[in-house]
PDB file of N, CA and C in Angstrom:
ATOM      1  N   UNK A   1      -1.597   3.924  -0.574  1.00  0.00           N
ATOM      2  CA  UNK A   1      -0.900   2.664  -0.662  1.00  0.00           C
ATOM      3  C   UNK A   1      -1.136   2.006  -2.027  1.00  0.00           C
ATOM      4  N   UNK A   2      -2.252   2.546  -2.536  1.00  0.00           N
ATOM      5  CA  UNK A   2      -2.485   1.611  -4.005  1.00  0.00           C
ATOM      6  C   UNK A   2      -1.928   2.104  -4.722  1.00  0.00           C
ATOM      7  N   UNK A   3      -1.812   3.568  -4.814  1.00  0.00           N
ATOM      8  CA  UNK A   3      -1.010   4.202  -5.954  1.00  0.00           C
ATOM      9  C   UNK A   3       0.141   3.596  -5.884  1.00  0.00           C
ATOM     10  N   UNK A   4       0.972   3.948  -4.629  1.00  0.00           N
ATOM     11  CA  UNK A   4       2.921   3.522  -4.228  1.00  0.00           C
ATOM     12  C   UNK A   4       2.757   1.657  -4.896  1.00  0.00           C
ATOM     13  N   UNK A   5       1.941   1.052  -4.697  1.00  0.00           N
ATOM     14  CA  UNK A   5       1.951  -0.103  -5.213  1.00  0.00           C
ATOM     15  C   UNK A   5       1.959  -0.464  -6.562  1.00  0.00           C
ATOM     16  N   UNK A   6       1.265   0.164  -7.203  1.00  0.00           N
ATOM     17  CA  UNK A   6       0.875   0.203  -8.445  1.00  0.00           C
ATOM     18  C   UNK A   6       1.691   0.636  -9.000  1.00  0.00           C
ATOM     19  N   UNK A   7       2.524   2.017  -8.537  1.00  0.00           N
ATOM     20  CA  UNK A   7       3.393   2.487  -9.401  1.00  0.00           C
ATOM     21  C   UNK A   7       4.577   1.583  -8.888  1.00  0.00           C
ATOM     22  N   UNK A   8       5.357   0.948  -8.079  1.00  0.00           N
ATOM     23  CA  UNK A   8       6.068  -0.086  -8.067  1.00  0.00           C
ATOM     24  C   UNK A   8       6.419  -1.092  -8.952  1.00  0.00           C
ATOM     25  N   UNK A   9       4.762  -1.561  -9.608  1.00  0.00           N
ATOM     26  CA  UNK A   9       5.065  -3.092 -10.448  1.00  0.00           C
ATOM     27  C   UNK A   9       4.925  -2.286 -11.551  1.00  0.00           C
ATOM     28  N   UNK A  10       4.752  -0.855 -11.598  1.00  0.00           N
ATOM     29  CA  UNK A  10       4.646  -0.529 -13.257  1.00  0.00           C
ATOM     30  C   UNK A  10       3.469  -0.769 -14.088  1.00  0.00           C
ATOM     31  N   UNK A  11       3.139  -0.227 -15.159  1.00  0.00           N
ATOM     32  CA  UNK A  11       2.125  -0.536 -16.471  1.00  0.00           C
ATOM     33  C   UNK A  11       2.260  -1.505 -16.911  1.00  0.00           C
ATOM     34  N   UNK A  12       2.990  -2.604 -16.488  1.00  0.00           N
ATOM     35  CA  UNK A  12       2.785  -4.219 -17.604  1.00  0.00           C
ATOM     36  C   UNK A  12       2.220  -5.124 -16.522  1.00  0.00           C
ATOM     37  N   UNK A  13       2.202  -4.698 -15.115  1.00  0.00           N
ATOM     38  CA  UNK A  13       1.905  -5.676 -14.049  1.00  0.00           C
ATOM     39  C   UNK A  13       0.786  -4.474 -12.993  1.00  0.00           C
ATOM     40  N   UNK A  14       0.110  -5.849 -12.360  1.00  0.00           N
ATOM     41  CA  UNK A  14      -1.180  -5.005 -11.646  1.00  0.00           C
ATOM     42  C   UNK A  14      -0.925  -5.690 -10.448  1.00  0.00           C
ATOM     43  N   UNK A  15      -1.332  -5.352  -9.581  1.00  0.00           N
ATOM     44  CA  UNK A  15      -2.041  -5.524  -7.737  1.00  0.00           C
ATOM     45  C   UNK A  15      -3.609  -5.220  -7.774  1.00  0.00           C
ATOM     46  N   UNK A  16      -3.819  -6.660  -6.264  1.00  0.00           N
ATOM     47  CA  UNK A  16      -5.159  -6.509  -6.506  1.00  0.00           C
ATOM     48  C   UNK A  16      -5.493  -5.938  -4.907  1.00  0.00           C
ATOM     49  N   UNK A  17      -6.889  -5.368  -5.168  1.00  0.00           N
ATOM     50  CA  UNK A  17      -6.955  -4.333  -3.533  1.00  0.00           C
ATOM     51  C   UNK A  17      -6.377  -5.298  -2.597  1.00  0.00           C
ATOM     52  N   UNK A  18      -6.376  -6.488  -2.696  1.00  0.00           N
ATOM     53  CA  UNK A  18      -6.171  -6.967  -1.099  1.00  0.00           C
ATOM     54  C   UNK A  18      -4.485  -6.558  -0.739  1.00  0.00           C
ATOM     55  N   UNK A  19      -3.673  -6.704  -1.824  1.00  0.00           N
ATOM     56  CA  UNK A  19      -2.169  -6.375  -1.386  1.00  0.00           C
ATOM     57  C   UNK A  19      -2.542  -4.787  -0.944  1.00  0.00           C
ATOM     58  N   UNK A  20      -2.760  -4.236  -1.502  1.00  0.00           N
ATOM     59  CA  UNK A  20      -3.213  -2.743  -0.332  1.00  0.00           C
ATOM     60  C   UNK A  20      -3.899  -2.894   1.356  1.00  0.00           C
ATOM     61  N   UNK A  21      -4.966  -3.264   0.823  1.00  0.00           N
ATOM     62  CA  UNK A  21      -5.842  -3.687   2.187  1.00  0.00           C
ATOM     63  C   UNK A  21      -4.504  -4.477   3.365  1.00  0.00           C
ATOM     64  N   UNK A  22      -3.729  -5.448   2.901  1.00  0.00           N
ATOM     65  CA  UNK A  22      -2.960  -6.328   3.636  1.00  0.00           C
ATOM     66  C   UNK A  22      -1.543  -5.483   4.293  1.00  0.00           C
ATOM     67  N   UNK A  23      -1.512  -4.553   3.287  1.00  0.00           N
ATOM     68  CA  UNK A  23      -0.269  -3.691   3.430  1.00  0.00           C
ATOM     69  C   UNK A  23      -0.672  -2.801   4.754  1.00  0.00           C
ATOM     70  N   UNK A  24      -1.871  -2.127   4.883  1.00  0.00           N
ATOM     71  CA  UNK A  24      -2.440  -0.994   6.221  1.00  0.00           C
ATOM     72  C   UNK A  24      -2.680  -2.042   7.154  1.00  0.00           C
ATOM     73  N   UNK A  25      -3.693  -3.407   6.917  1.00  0.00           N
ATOM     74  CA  UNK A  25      -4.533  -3.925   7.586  1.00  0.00           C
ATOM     75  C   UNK A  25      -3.868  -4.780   8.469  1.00  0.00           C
ATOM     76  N   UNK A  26      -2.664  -5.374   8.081  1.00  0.00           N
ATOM     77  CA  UNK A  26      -2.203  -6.779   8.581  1.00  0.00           C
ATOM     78  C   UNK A  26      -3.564  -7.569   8.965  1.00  0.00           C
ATOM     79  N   UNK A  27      -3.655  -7.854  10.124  1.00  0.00           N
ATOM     80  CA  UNK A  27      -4.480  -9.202  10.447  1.00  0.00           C
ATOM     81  C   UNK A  27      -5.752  -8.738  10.086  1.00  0.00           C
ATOM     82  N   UNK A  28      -6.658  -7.693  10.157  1.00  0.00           N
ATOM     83  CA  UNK A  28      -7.717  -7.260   9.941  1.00  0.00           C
ATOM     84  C   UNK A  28      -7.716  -6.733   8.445  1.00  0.00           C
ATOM     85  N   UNK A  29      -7.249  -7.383   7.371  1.00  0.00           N
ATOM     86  CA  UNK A  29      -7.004  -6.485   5.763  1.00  0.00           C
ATOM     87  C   UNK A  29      -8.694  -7.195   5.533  1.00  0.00           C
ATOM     88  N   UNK A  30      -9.017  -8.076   5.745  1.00  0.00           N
ATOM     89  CA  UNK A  30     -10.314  -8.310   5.266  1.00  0.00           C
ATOM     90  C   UNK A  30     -11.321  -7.197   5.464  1.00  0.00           C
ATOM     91  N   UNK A  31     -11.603  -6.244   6.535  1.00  0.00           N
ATOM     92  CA  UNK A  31     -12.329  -5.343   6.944  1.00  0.00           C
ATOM     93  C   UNK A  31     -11.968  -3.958   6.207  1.00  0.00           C
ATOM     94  N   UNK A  32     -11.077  -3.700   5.298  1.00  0.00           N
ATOM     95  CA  UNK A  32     -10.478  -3.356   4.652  1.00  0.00           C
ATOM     96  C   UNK A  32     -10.793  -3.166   3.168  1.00  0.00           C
ATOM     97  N   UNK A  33     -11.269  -4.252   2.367  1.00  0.00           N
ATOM     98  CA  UNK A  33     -11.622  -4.556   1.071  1.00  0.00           C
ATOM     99  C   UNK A  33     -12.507  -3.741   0.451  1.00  0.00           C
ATOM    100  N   UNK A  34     -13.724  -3.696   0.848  1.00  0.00           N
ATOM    101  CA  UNK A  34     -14.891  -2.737   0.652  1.00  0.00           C
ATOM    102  C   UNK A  34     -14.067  -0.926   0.439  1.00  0.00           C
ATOM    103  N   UNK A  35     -13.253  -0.413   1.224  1.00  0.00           N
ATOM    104  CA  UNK A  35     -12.004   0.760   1.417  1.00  0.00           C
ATOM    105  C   UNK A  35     -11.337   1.303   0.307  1.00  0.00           C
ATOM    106  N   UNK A  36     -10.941  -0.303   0.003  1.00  0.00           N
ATOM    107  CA  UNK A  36      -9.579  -0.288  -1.108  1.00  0.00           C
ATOM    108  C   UNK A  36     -10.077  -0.623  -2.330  1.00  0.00           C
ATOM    109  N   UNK A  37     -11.194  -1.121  -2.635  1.00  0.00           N
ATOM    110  CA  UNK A  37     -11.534  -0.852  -3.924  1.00  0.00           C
ATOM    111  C   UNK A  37     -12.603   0.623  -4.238  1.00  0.00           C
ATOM    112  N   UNK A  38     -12.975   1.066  -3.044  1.00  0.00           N
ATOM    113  CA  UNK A  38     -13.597   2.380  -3.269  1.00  0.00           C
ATOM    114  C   UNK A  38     -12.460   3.411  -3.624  1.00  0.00           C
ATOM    115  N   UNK A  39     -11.217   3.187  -3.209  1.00  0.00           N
ATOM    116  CA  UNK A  39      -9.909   4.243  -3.244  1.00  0.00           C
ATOM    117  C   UNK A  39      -9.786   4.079  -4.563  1.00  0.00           C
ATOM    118  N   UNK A  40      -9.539   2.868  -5.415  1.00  0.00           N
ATOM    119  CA  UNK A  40      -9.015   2.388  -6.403  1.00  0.00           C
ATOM    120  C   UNK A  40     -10.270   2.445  -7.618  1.00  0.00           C
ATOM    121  N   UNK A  41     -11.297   2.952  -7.431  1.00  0.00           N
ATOM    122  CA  UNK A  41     -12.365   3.870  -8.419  1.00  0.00           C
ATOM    123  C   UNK A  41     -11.629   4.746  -8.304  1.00  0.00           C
ATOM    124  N   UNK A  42     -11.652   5.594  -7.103  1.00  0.00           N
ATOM    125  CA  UNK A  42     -11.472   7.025  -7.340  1.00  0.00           C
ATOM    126  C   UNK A  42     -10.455   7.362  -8.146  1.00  0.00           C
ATOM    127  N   UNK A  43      -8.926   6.410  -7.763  1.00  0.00           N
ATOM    128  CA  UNK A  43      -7.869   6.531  -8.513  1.00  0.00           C
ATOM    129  C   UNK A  43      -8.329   6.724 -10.187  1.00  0.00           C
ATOM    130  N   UNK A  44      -9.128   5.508 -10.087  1.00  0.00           N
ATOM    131  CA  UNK A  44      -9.339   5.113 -11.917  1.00  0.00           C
ATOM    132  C   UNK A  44     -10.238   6.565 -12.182  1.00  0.00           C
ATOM    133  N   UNK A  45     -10.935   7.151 -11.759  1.00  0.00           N
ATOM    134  CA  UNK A  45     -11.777   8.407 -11.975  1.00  0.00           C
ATOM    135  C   UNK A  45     -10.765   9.493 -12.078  1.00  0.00           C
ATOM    136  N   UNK A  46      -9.620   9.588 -11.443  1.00  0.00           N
ATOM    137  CA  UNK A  46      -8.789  10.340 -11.471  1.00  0.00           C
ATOM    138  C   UNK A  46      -7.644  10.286 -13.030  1.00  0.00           C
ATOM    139  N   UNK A  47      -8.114   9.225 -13.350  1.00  0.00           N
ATOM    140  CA  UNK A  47      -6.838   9.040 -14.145  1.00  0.00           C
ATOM    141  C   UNK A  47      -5.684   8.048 -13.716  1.00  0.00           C
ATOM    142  N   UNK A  48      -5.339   8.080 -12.575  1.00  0.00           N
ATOM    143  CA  UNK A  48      -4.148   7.485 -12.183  1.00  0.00           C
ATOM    144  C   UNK A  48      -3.875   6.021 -12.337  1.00  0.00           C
ATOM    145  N   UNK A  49      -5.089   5.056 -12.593  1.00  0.00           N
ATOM    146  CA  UNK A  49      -4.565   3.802 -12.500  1.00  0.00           C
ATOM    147  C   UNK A  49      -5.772   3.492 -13.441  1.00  0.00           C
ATOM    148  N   UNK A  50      -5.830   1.874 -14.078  1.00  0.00           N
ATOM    149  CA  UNK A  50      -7.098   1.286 -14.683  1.00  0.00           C
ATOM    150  C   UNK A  50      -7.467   0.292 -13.727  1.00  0.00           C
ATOM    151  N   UNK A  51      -8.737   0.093 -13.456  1.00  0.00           N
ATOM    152  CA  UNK A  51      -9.384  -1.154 -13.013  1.00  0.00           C
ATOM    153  C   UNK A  51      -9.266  -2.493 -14.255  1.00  0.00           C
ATOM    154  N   UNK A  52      -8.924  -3.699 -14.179  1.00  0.00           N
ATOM    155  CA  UNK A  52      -9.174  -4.541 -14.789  1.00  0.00           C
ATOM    156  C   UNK A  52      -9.852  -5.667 -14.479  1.00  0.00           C
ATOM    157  N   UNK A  53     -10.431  -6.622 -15.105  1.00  0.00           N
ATOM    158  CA  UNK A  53     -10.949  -7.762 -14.843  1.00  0.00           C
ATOM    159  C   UNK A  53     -11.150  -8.780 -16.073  1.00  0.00           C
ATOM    160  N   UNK A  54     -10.136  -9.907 -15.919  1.00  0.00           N
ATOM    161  CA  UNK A  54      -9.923 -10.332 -17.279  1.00  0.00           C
ATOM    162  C   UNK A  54      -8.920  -9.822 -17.749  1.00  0.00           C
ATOM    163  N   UNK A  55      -8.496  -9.213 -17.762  1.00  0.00           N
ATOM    164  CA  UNK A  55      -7.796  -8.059 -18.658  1.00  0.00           C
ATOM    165  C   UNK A  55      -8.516  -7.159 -19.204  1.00  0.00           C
ATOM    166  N   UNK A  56     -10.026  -6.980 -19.396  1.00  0.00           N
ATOM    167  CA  UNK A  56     -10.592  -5.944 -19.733  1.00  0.00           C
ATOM    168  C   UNK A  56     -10.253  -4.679 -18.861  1.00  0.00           C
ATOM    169  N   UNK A  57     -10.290  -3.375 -19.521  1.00  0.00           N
ATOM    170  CA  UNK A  57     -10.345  -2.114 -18.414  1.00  0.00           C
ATOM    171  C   UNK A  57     -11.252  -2.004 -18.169  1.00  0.00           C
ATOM    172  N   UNK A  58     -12.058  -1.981 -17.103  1.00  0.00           N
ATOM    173  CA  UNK A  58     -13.463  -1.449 -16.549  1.00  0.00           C
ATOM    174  C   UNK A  58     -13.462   0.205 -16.516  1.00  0.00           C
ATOM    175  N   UNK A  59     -15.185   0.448 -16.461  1.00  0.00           N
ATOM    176  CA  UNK A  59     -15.424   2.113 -16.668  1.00  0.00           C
ATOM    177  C   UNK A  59     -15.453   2.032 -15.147  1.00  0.00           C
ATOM    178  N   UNK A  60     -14.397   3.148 -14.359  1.00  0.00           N
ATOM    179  CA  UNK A  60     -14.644   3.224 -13.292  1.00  0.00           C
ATOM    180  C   UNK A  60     -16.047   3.618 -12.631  1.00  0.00           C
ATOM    181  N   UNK A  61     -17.001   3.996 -13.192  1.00  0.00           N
ATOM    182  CA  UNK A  61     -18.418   4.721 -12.667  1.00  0.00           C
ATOM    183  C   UNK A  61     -19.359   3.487 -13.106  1.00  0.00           C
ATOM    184  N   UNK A  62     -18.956   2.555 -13.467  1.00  0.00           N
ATOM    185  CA  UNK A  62     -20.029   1.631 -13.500  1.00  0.00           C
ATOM    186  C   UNK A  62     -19.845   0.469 -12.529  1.00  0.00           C
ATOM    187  N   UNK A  63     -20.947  -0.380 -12.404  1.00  0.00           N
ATOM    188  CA  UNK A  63     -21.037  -1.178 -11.389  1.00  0.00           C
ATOM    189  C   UNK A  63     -20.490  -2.316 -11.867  1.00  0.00           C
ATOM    190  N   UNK A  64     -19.156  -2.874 -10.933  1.00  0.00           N
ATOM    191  CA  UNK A  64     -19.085  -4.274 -11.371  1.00  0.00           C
ATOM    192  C   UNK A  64     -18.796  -4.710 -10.096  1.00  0.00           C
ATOM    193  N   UNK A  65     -18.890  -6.020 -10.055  1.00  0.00           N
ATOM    194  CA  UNK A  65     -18.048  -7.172  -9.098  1.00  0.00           C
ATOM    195  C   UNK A  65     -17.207  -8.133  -9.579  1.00  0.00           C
ATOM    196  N   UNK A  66     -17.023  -8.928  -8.528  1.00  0.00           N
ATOM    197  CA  UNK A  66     -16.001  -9.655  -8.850  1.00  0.00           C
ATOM    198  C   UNK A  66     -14.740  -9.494  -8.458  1.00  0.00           C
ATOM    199  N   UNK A  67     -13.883 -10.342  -9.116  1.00  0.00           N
ATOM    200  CA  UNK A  67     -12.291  -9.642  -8.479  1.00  0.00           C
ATOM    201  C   UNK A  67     -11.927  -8.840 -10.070  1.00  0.00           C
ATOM    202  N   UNK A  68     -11.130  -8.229  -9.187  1.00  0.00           N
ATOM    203  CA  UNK A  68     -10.495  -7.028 -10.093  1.00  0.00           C
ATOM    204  C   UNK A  68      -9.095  -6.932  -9.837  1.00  0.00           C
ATOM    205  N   UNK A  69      -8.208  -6.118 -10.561  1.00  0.00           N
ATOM    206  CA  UNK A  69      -7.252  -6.154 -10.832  1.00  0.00           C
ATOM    207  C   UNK A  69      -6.624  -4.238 -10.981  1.00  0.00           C
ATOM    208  N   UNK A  70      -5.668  -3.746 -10.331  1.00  0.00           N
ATOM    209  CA  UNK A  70      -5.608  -2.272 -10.331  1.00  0.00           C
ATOM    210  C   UNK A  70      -4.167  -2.280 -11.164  1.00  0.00           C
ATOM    211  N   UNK A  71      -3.455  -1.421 -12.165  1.00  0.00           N
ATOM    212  CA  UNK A  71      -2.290  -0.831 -12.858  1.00  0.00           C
ATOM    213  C   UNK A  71      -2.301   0.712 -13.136  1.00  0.00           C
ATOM    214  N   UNK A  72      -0.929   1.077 -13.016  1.00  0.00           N
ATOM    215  CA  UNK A  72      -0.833   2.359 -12.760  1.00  0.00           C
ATOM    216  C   UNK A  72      -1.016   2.031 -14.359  1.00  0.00           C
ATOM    217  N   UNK A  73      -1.497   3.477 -14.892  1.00  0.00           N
ATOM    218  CA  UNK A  73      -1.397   3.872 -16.281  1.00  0.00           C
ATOM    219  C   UNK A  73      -0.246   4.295 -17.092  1.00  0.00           C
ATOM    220  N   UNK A  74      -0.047   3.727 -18.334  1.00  0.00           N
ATOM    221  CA  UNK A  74       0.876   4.072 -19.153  1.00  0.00           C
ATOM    222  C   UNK A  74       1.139   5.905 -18.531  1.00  0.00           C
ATOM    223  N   UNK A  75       2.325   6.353 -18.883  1.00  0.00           N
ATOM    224  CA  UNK A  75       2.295   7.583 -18.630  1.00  0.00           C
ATOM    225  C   UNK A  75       2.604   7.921 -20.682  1.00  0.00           C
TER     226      UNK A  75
END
């Protein structure tokens, strides 16, 4: 769901895990969160999308918090 999302708004615009989480989860997307940002490393480990925060890109293998921000990658 994060990828199909991500690749939706394109490389100039991002989604953040909860529109994923909200998209599977409906009423329960909160139980969800912890899920969808573990998917959305892997993506970024894969290549497929960047993590942001700020607008910075985060290194997917390092530890951050906070809110974050997911975009599919330039192709």
């Amino acid at each position: 769901m994060i990828l199909r999302l991500a690749q939706e708004r394109g490389p100039a615009k991002s989604i953040c895990p909860s529109d994923a989480a909200r998209a599977v989860g409906g009423e329960s997307w909160r139980d969800l969160m912890d899920q969808a940002r573990d998917v959305a490393r892997e993506l970024a480990r894969q290549g497929d999308v960047e993590i942001t925060q700020g607008g910075a890109v985060l290194d997917a293998d390092a530890a951050w918090r906070g809110p974050i921000r997911i975009r599919i990658r330039e192709q």
